[in-house]
Protein backbone atom coordinates (compact mmCIF):
# COMPACT_ATOMS: atom_id res chain seq x y z
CA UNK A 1 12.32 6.82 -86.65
CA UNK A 2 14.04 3.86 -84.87
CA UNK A 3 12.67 1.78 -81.76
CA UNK A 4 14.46 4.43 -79.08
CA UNK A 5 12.81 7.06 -80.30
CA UNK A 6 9.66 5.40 -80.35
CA UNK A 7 9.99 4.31 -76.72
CA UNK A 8 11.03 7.42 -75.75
CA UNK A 9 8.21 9.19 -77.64
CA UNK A 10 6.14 9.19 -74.22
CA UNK A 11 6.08 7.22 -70.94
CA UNK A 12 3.10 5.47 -72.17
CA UNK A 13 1.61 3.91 -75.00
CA UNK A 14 -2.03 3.77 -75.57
CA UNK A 15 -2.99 0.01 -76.18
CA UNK A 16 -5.99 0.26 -78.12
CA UNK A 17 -8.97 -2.33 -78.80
CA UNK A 18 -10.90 -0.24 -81.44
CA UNK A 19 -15.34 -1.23 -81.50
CA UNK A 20 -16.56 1.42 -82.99
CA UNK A 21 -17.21 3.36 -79.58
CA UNK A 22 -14.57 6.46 -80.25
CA UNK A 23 -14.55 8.19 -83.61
CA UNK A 24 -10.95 6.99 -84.26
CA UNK A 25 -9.75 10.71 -85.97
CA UNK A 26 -11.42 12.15 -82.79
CA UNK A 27 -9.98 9.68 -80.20
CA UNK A 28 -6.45 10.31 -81.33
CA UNK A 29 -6.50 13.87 -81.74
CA UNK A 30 -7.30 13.53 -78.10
CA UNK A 31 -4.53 11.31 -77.00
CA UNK A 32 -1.98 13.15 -79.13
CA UNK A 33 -3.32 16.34 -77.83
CA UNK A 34 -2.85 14.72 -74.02
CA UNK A 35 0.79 14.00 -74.71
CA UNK A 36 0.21 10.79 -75.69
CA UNK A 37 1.43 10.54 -79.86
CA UNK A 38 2.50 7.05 -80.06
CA UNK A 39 -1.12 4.68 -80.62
CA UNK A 40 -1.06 1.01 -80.83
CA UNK A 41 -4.14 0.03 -82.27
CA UNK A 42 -4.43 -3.83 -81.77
CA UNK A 43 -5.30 -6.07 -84.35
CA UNK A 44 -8.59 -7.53 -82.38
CA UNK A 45 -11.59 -5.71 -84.18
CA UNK A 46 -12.70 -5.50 -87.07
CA UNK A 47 -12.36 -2.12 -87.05
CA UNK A 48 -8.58 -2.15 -86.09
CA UNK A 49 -7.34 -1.79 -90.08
CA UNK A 50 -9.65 1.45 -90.77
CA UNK A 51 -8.66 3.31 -87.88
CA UNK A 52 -5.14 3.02 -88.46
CA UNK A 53 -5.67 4.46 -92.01
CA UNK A 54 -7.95 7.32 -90.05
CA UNK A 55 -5.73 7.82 -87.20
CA UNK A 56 -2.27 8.17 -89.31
CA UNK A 57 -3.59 11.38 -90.94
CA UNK A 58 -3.93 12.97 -87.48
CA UNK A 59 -0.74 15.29 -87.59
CA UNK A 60 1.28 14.26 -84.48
CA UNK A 61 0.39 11.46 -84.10
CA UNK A 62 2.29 8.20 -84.12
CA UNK A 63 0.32 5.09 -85.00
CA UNK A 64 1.09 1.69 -85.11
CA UNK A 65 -0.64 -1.65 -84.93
CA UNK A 66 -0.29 -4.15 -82.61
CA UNK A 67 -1.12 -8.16 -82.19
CA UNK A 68 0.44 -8.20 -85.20
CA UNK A 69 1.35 -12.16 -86.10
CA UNK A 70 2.33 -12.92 -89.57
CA UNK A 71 4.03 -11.11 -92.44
CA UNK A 72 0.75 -10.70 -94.16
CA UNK A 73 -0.53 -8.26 -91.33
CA UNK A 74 2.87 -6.45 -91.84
CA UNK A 75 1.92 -5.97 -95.25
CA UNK A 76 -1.40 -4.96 -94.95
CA UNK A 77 -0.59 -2.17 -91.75
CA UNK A 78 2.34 -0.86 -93.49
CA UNK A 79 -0.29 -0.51 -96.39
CA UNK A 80 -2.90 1.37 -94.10
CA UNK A 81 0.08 4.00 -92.95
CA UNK A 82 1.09 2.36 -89.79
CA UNK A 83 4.57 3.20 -88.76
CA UNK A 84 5.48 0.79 -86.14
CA UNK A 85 4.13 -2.75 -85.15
CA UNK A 86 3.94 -4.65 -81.78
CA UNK A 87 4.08 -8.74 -81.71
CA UNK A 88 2.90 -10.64 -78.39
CA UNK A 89 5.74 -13.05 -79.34
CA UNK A 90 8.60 -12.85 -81.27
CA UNK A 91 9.48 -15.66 -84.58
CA UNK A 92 12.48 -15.25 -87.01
CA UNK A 93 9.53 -14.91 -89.79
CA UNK A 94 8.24 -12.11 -88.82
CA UNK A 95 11.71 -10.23 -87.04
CA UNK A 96 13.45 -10.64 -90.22
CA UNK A 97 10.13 -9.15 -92.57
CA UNK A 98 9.85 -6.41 -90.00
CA UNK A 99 13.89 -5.37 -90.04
CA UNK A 100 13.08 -5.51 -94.36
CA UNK A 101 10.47 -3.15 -93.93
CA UNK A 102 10.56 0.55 -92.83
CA UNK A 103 8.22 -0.21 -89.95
CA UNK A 104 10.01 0.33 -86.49
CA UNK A 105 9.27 -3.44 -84.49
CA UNK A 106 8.99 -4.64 -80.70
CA UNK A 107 8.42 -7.97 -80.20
CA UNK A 108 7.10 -9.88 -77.41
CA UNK A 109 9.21 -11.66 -75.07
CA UNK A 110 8.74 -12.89 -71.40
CA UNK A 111 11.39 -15.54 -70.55
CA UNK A 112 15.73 -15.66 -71.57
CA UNK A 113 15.60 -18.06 -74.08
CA UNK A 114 12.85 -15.44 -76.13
CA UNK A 115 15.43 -12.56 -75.23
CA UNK A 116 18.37 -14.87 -76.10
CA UNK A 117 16.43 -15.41 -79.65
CA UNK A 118 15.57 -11.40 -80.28
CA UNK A 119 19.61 -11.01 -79.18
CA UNK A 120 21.00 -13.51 -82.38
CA UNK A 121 18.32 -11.65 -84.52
CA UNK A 122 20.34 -8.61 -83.95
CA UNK A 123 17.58 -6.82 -81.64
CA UNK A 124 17.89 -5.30 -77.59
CA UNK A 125 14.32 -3.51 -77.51
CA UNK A 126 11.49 -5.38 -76.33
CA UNK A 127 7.92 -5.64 -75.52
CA UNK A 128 7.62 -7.44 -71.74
CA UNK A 129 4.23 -9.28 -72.34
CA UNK A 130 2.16 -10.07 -70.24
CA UNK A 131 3.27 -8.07 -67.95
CA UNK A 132 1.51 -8.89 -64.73
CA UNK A 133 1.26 -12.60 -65.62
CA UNK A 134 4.59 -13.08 -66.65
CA UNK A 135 6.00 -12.08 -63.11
CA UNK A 136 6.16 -8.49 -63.09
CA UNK A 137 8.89 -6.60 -61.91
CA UNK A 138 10.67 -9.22 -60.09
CA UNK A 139 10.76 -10.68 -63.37
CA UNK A 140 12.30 -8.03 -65.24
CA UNK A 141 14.69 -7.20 -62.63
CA UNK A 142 16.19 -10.79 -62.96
CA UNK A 143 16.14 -10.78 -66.87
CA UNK A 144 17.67 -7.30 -66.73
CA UNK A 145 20.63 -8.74 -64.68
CA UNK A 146 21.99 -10.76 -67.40
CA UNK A 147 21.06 -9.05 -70.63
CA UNK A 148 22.29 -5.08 -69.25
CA UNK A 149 21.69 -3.97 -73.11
CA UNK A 150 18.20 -4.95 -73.30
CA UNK A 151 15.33 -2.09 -72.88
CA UNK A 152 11.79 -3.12 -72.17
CA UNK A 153 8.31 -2.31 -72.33
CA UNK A 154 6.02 -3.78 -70.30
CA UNK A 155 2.57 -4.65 -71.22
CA UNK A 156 -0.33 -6.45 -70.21
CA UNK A 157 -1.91 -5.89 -66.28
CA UNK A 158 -0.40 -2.54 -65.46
CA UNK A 159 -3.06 -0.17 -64.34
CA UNK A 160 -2.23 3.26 -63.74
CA UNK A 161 -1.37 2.76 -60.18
CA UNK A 162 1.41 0.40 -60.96
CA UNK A 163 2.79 2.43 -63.97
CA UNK A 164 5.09 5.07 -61.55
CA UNK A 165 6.68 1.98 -60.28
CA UNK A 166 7.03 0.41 -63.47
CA UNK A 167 8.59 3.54 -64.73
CA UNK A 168 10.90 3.64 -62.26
CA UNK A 169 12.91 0.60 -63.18
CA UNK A 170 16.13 1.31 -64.88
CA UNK A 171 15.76 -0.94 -67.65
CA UNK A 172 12.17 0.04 -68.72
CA UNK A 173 11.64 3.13 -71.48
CA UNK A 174 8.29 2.86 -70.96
CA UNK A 175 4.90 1.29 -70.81
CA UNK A 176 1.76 0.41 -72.84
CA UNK A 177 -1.90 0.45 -71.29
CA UNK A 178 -5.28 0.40 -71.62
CA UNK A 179 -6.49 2.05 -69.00
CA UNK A 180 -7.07 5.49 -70.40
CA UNK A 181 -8.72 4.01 -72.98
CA UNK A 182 -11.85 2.19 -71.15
CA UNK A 183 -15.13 1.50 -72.62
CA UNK A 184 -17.88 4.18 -71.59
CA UNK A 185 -15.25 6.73 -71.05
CA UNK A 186 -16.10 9.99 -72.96
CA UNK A 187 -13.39 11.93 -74.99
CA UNK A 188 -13.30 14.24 -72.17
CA UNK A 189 -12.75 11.55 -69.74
CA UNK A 190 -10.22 9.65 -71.68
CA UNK A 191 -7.97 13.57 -72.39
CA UNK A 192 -7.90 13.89 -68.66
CA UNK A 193 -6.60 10.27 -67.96
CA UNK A 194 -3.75 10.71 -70.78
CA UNK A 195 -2.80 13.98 -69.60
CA UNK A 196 -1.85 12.24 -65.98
CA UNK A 197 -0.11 9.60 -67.78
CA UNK A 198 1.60 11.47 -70.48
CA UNK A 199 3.15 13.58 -67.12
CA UNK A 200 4.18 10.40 -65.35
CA UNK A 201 8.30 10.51 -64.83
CA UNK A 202 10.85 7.87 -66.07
């Protein structure tokens, strides 16, 4: 699998902060059934390592960790069955353990000199983060302008409202959110919401 076809995999990617709430086999038979395969599960719980292990035996499914920092997290995801990983930032340390390993990796960026970095490292797929904070589209519209190779997705503030316009943009592949993921939402509940955003066009 390489990072296209991971981006391309589905307009949106599930970012997911794991408590205990969901039965994680359950929860992602849900979102794979939806049209949603590829799940980030974010490194923020304790729970996050266990439900990767659970959720990567889910056939069709596509799981991956995210807030991933250091090459000791690589290690221990790519131990637990995680195919891809997802870095707020991006450091040489971690780019060059990542492109060793057989995970798939987008990095963080939000201004040129991050993109410039990810560029001299050999990579032109990244994670826009945050999203919202970092100035939005009129943000990645002027990074897109001088780096025409690069491919983004966005992350961090983008609600389901703002995804069709996100989408839209020529230089984004696609998205990740939370927001069919929400805490008190039931199984049936969180289906319907991934359904609607696993039909969203790019």
């Amino acid at each position: 699998m390489t990072i296209d076809d991971l981006m391309q995999a589905a307009p949106v990617i599930p970012v997911l902060v794991l408590d205990g709430e969901h039965d994680p086999v359950a929860l992602a038979e849900t979102l794979v059934e939806a049209g949603l395969p590829v799940l980030e599960v974010t490194l923020r719980t304790p729970q996050a390592m266990e439900a990767i292990r659970a959720m990567a035996r889910v056939p069709g499914a596509i799981v991956g960790a995210g807030t991933v920092l250091n090459e000791r997290q690589l290690r221990e995801v790519e131990g637990a069955g995680a195919r891809f990983i997802v870095a707020p930032g991006l450091t040489e340390g971690l780019t060059r353990a990542a492109m060793a390993s057989e995970l798939v990796y987008l990095p963080g960026v939000a201004t040129a000199g991050d993109i410039m970095r990810g560029l001299d490292l050999g990579l032109t797929r990244f994670k826009f983060f945050p999203a919202e904070a970092s100035g939005g589209l009129p943000a990645i519209r002027a990074l897109a302008a001088p780096f025409g190779q690069v491919r983004f997705c966005p992350t961090g503030g983008i609600t389901e409202a703002s995804a069709p316009v996100y989408l839209a943009e020529a230089a984004v592949v696609c998205i990740g959110g939370s927001w069919m993921v929400k805490k008190g939402m039931s199984l049936a509940e969180i289906g319907t919401a991934a359904a609607r955003a696993a039909a969203l066009p790019r």
